[in-house]
C-alpha atoms as a PDB file:
ATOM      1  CA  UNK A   1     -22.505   9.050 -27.490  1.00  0.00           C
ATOM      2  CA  UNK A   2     -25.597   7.779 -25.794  1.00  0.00           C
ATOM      3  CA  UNK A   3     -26.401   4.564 -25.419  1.00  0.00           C
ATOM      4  CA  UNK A   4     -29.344   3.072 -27.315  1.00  0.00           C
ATOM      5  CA  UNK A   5     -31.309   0.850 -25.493  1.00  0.00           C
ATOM      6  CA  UNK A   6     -32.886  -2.307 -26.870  1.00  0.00           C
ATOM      7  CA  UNK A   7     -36.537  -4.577 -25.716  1.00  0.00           C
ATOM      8  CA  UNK A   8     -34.397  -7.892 -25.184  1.00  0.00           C
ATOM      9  CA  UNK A   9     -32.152  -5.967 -23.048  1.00  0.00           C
ATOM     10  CA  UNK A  10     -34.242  -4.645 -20.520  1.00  0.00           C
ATOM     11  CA  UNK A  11     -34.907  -6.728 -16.948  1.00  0.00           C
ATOM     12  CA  UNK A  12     -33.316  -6.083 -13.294  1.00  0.00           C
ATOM     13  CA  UNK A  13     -30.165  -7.534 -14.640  1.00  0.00           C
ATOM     14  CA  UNK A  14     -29.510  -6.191 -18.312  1.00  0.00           C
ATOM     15  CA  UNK A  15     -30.927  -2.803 -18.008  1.00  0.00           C
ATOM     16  CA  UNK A  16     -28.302  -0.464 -18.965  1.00  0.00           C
ATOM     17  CA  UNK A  17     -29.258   2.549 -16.943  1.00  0.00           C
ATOM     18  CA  UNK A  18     -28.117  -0.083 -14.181  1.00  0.00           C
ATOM     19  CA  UNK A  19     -25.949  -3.069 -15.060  1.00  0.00           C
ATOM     20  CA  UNK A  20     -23.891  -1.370 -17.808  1.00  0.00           C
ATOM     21  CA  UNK A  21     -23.094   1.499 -15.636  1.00  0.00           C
ATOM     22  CA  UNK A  22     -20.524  -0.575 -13.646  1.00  0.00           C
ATOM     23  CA  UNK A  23     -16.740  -0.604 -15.424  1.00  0.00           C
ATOM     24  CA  UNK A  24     -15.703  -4.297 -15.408  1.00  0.00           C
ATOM     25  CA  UNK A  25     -12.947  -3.908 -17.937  1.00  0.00           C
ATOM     26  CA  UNK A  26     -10.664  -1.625 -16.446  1.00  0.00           C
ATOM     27  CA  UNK A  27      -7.423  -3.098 -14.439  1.00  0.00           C
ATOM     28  CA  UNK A  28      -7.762  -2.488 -10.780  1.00  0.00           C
ATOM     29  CA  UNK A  29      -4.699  -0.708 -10.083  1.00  0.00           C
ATOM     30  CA  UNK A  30      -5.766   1.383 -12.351  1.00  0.00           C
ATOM     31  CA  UNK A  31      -9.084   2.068 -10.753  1.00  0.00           C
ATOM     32  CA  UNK A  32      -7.401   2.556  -7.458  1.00  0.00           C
ATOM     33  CA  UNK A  33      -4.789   4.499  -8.924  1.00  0.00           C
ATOM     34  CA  UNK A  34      -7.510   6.917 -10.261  1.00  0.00           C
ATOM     35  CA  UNK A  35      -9.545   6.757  -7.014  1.00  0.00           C
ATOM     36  CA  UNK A  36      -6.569   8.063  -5.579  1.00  0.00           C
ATOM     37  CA  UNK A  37      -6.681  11.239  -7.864  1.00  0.00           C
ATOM     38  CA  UNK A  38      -9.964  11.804  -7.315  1.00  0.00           C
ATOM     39  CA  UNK A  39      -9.112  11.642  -3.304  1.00  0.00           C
ATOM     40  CA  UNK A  40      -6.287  13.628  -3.629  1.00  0.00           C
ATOM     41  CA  UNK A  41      -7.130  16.648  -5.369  1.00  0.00           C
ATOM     42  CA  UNK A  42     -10.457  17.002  -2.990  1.00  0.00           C
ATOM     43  CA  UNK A  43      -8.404  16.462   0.654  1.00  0.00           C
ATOM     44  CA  UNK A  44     -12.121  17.248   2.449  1.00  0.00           C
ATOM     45  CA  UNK A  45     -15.179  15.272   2.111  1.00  0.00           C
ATOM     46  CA  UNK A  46     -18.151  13.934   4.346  1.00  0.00           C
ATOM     47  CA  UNK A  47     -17.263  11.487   7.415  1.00  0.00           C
ATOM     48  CA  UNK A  48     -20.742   9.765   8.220  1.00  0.00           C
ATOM     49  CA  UNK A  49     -21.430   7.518  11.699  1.00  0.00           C
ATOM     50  CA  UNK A  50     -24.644   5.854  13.161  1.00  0.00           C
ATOM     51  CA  UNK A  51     -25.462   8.010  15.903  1.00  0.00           C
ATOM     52  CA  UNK A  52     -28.170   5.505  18.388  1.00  0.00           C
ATOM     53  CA  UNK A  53     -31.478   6.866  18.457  1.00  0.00           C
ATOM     54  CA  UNK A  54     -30.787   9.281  15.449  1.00  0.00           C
ATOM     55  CA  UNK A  55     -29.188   7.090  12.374  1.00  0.00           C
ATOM     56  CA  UNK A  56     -26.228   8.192  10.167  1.00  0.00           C
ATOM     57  CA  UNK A  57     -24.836  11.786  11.232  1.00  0.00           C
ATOM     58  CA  UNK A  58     -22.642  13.184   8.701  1.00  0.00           C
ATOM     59  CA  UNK A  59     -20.028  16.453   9.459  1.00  0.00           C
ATOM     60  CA  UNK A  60     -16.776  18.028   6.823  1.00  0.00           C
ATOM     61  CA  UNK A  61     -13.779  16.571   7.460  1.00  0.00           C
ATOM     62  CA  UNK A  62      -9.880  17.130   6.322  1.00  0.00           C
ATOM     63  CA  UNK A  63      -8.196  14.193   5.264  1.00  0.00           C
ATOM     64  CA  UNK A  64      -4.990  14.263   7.107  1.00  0.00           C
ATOM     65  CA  UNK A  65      -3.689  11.954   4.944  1.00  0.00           C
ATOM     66  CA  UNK A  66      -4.350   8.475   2.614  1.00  0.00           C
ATOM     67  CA  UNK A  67      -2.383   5.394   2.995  1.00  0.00           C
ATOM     68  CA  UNK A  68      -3.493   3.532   0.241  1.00  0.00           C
ATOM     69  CA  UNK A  69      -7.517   2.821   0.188  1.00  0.00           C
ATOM     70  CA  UNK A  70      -7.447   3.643   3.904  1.00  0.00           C
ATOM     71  CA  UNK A  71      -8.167   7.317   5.786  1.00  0.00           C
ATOM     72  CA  UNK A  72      -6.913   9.582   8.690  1.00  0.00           C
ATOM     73  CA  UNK A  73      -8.602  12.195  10.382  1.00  0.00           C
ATOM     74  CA  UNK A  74      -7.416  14.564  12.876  1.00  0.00           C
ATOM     75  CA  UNK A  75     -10.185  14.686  15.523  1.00  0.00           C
ATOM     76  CA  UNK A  76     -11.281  16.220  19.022  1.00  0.00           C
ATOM     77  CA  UNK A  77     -12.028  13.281  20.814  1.00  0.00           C
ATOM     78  CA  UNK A  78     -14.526  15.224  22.710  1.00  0.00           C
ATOM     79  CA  UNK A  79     -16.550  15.455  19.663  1.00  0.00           C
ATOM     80  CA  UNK A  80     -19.722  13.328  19.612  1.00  0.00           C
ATOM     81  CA  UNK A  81     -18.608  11.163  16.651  1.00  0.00           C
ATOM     82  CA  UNK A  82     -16.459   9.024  19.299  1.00  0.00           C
ATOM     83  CA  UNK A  83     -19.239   8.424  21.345  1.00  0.00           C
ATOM     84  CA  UNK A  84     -20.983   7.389  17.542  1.00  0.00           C
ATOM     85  CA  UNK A  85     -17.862   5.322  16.752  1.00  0.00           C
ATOM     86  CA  UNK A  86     -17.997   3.626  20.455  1.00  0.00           C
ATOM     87  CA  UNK A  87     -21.520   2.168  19.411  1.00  0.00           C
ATOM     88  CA  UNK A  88     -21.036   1.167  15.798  1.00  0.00           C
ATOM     89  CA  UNK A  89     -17.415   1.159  14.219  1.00  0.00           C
ATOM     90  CA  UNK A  90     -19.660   1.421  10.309  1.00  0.00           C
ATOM     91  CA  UNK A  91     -18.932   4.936   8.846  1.00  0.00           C
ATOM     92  CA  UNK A  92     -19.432   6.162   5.439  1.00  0.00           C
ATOM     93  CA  UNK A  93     -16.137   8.748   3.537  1.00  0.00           C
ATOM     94  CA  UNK A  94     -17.732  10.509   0.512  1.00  0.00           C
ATOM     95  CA  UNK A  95     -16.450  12.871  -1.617  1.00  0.00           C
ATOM     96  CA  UNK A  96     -17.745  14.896  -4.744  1.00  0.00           C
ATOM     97  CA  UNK A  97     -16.102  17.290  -6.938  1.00  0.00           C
ATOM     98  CA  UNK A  98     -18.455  20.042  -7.811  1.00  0.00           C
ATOM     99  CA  UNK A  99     -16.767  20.651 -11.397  1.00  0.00           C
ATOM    100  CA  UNK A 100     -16.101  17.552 -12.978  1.00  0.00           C
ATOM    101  CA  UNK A 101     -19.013  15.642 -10.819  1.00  0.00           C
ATOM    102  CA  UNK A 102     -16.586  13.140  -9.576  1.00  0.00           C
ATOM    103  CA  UNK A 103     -18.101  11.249  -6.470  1.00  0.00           C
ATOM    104  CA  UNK A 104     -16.175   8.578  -3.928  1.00  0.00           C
ATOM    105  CA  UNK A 105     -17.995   6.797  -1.562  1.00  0.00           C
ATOM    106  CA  UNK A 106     -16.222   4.547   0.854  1.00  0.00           C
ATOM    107  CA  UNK A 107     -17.579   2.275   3.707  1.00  0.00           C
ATOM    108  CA  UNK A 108     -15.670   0.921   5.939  1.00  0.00           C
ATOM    109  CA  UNK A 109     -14.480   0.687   9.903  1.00  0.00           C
ATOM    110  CA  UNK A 110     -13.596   2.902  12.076  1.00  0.00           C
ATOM    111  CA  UNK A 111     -10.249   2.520  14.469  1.00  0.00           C
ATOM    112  CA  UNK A 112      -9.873   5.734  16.983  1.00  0.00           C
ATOM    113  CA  UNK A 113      -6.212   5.770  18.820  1.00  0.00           C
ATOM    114  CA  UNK A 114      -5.069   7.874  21.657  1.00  0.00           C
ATOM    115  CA  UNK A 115      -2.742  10.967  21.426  1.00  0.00           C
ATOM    116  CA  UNK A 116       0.425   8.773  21.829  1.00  0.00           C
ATOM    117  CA  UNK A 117       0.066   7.782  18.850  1.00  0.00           C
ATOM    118  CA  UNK A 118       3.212   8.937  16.558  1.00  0.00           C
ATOM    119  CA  UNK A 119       1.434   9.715  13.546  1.00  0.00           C
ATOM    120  CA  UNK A 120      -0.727  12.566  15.133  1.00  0.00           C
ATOM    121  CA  UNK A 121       2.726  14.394  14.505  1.00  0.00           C
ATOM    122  CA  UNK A 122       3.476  13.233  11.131  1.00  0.00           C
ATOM    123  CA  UNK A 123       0.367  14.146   9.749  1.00  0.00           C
ATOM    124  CA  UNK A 124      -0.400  17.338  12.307  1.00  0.00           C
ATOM    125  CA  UNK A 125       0.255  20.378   9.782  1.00  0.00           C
ATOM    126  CA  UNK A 126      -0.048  24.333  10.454  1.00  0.00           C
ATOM    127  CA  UNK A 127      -3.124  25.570  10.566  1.00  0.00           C
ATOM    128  CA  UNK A 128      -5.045  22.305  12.647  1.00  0.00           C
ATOM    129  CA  UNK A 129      -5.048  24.409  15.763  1.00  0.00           C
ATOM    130  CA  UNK A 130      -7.405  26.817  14.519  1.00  0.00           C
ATOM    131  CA  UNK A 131      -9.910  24.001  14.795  1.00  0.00           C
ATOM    132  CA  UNK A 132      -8.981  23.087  18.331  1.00  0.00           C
ATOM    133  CA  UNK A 133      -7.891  26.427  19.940  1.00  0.00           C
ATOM    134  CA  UNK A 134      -5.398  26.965  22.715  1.00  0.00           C
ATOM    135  CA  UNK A 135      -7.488  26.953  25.777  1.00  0.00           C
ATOM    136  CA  UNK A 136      -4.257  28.646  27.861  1.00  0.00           C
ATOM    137  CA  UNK A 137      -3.745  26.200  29.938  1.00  0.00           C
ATOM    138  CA  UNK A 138      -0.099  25.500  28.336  1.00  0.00           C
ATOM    139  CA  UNK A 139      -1.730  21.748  28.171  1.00  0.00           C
ATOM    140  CA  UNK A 140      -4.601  22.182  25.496  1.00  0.00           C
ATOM    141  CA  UNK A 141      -2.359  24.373  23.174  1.00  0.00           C
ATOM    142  CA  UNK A 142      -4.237  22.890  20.191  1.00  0.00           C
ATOM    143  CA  UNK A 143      -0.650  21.245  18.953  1.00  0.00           C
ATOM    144  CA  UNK A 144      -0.049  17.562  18.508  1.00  0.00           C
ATOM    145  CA  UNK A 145       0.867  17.236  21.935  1.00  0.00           C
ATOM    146  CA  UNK A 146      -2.757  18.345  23.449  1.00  0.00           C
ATOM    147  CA  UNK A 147      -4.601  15.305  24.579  1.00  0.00           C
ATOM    148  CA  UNK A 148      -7.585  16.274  23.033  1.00  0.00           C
ATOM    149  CA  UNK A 149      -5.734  15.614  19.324  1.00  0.00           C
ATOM    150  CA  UNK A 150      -6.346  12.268  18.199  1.00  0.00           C
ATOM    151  CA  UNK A 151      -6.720  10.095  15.106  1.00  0.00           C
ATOM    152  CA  UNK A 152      -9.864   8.202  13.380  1.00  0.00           C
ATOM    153  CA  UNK A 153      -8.438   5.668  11.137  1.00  0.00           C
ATOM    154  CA  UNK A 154     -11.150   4.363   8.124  1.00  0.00           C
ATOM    155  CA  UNK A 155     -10.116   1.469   7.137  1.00  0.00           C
ATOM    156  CA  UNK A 156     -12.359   0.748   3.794  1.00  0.00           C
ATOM    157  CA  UNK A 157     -14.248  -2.247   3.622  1.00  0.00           C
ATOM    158  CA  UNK A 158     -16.320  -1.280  -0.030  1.00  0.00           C
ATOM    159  CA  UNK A 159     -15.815   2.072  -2.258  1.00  0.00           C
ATOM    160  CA  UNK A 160     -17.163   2.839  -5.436  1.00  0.00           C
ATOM    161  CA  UNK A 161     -16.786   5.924  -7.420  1.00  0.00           C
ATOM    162  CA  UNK A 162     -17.933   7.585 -10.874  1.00  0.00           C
ATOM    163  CA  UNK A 163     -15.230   9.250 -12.716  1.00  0.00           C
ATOM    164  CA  UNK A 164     -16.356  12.090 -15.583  1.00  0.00           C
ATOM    165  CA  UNK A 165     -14.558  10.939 -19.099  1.00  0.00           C
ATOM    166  CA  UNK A 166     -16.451  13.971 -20.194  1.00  0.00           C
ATOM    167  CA  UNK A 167     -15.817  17.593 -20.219  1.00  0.00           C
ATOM    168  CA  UNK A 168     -18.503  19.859 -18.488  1.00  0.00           C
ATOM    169  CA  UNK A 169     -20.284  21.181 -21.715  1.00  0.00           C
ATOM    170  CA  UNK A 170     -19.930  17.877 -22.822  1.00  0.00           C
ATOM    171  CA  UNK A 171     -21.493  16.432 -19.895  1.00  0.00           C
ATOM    172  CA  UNK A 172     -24.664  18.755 -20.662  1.00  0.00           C
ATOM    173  CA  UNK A 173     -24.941  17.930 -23.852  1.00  0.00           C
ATOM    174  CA  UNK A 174     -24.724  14.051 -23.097  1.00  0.00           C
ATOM    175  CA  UNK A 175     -27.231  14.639 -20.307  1.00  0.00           C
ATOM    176  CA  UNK A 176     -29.718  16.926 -22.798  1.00  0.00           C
ATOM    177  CA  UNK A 177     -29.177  14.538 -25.527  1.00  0.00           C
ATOM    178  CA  UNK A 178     -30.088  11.278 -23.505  1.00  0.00           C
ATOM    179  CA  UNK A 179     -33.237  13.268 -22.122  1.00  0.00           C
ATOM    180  CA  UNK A 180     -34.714  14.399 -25.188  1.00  0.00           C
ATOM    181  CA  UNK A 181     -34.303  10.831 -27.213  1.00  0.00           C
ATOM    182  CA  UNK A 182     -34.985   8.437 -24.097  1.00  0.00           C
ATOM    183  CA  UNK A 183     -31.536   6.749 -24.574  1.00  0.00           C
ATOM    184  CA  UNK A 184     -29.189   6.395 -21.610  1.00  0.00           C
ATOM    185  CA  UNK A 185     -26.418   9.597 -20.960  1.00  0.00           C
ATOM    186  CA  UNK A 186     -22.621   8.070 -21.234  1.00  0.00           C
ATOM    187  CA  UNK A 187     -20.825  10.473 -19.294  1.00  0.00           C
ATOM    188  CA  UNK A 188     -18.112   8.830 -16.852  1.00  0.00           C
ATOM    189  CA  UNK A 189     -17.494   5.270 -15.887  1.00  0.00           C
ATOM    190  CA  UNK A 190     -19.117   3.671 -12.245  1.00  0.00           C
ATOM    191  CA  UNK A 191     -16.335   1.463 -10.549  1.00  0.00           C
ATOM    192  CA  UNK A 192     -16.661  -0.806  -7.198  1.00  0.00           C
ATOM    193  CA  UNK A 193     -13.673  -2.165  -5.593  1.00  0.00           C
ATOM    194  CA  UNK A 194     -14.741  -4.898  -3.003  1.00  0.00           C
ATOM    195  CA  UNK A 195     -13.095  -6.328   0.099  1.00  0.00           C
ATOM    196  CA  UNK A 196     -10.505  -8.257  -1.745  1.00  0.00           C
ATOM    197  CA  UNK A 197      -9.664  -5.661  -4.002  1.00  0.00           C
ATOM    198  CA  UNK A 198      -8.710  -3.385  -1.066  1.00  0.00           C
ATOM    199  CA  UNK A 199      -6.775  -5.999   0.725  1.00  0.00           C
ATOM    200  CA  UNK A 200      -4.620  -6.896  -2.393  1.00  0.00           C
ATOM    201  CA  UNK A 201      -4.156  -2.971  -2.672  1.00  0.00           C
ATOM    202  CA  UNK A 202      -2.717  -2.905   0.751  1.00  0.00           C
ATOM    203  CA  UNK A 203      -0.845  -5.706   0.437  1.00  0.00           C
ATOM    204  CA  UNK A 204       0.827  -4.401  -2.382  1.00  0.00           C
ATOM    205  CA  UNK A 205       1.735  -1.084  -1.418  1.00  0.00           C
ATOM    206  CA  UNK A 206      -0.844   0.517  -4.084  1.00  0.00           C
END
C-alpha cells in the first residue's frame, strides 16, 4: 500500500519520499546475500571510469566472476579504460534488471593485474575470445595465455541497491495509485551497505 504522508513529517530529514526509502531493519547478511542474487542472475552490467578531460565513461561489461562484494572483469588492456584507471582508480559497477526494476550500484577501486595472474584461467570461459580475436600470430590467440588478457579487480568501497517486493502489475498499480492520490509508491526496499559492512562481508567469507 502507499504510504500516506503527514505535515509534521515533512523536512530534508523526515520526508518519506527520501529518508524512509532506505531499509534499516533488515540483517546485513541478508542484504548482501540478496545483493548477491540480484548480481548473479544479471552477470553484465555498466563498468564506469573518470576519463581526464572527459568525466565518467561508462562501456557493458561481463562479470567474470564475484568474490563476495568484490568484481572481476576480463579486459584488453589495450582498451582505453586502463589508461582511465591509470589516472583515477574511482569506478562506478551498476546493474539493472529490466523486468523486476532491480538496480545495483557499486563504487569502489579499481586494481588491474598482468596476464600472469592465475585467475585469468580460472575465470577465462569459452566464448571470451570472440571479444579479443586471434590475431594469427600463435601469440594473441585470444586464450588466457595472450598477453593482451588481463583482469580489473573492483574492489567496492559503497553499494546500494533497490530490490522490487512487488510483482510487475503490481508495481504499476503502486506507481498509478501513488500518482493519482499524492501519497508515496511502496514498491521495493532501498539498501546501502557502507565501508564496514563490506569489510565484515569479506572477512567473513559472505
Amino acid at each position: 500500500m502507499v504510504k500516506p504522508l503527514t505535515q509534521d513529517e515533512i523536512n530534508s530529514k523526515t520526508d518519506p519520499s527520501v529518508a524512509k526509502q532506505w531499509d534499516e531493519t533488515t540483517p546485513k547478511e541478508e542484504q548482501f546475500k540478496e545483493l548477491y542474487k540480484i548480481i548473479d542472475g544479471l552477470k553484465g552490467g555498466l563498468l564506469t571510469t573518470i576519463r581526464p578531460g572527459v568525466g565518467p565513461v561508462a562501456r557493458a561489461m561481463a562479470v567474470a566472476k564475484r568474490v563476495g562484494p568484490d568484481l572481476l572483469f576480463l579486459a584488453n588492456h589495450h582498451a582505453h579504460k586502463f589508461e582511465d584507471l591509470e589516472n583515477d582508480k574511482t569506478c562506478l559497477v551498476t546493474f539493472q534488471n529490466s523486468s523486476s526494476m532491480d538496480w545495483v550500484s557499486i563504487t569502489g577501486k579499481a586494481v588491474t593485474t598482468s596476464n600472469d595472474d592465475p585467475r585469468i584461467k580460472e575465470v577465462y570461459s569459452k566464448g571470451v575470445n570472440a571479444w579479443f580475436g586471434d590475431l594469427g600470430d600463435g601469440v594473441h590467440t585470444g586464450m588466457p595465455e595472450d598477453p593482451r588478457m588481463t583482469l580489473i579487480e573492483v574492489k567496492a568501497d559503497y553499494i546500494a541497491y533497490w530490490k522490487s517486493t512487488s510483482s510487475f502489475p503490481g508495481f504499476i498499480k503502486e506507481v498509478a495509485q501513488a500518482s493519482m492520490t499524492g501519497q508515496v509508491a511502496d514498491t521495493g526496499v532501498n539498501r546501502q551497505l557502507f565501508d564496514k559492512d563490506i569489510q565484515s562481508a569479506r572477512d567473513s567469507g559472505l
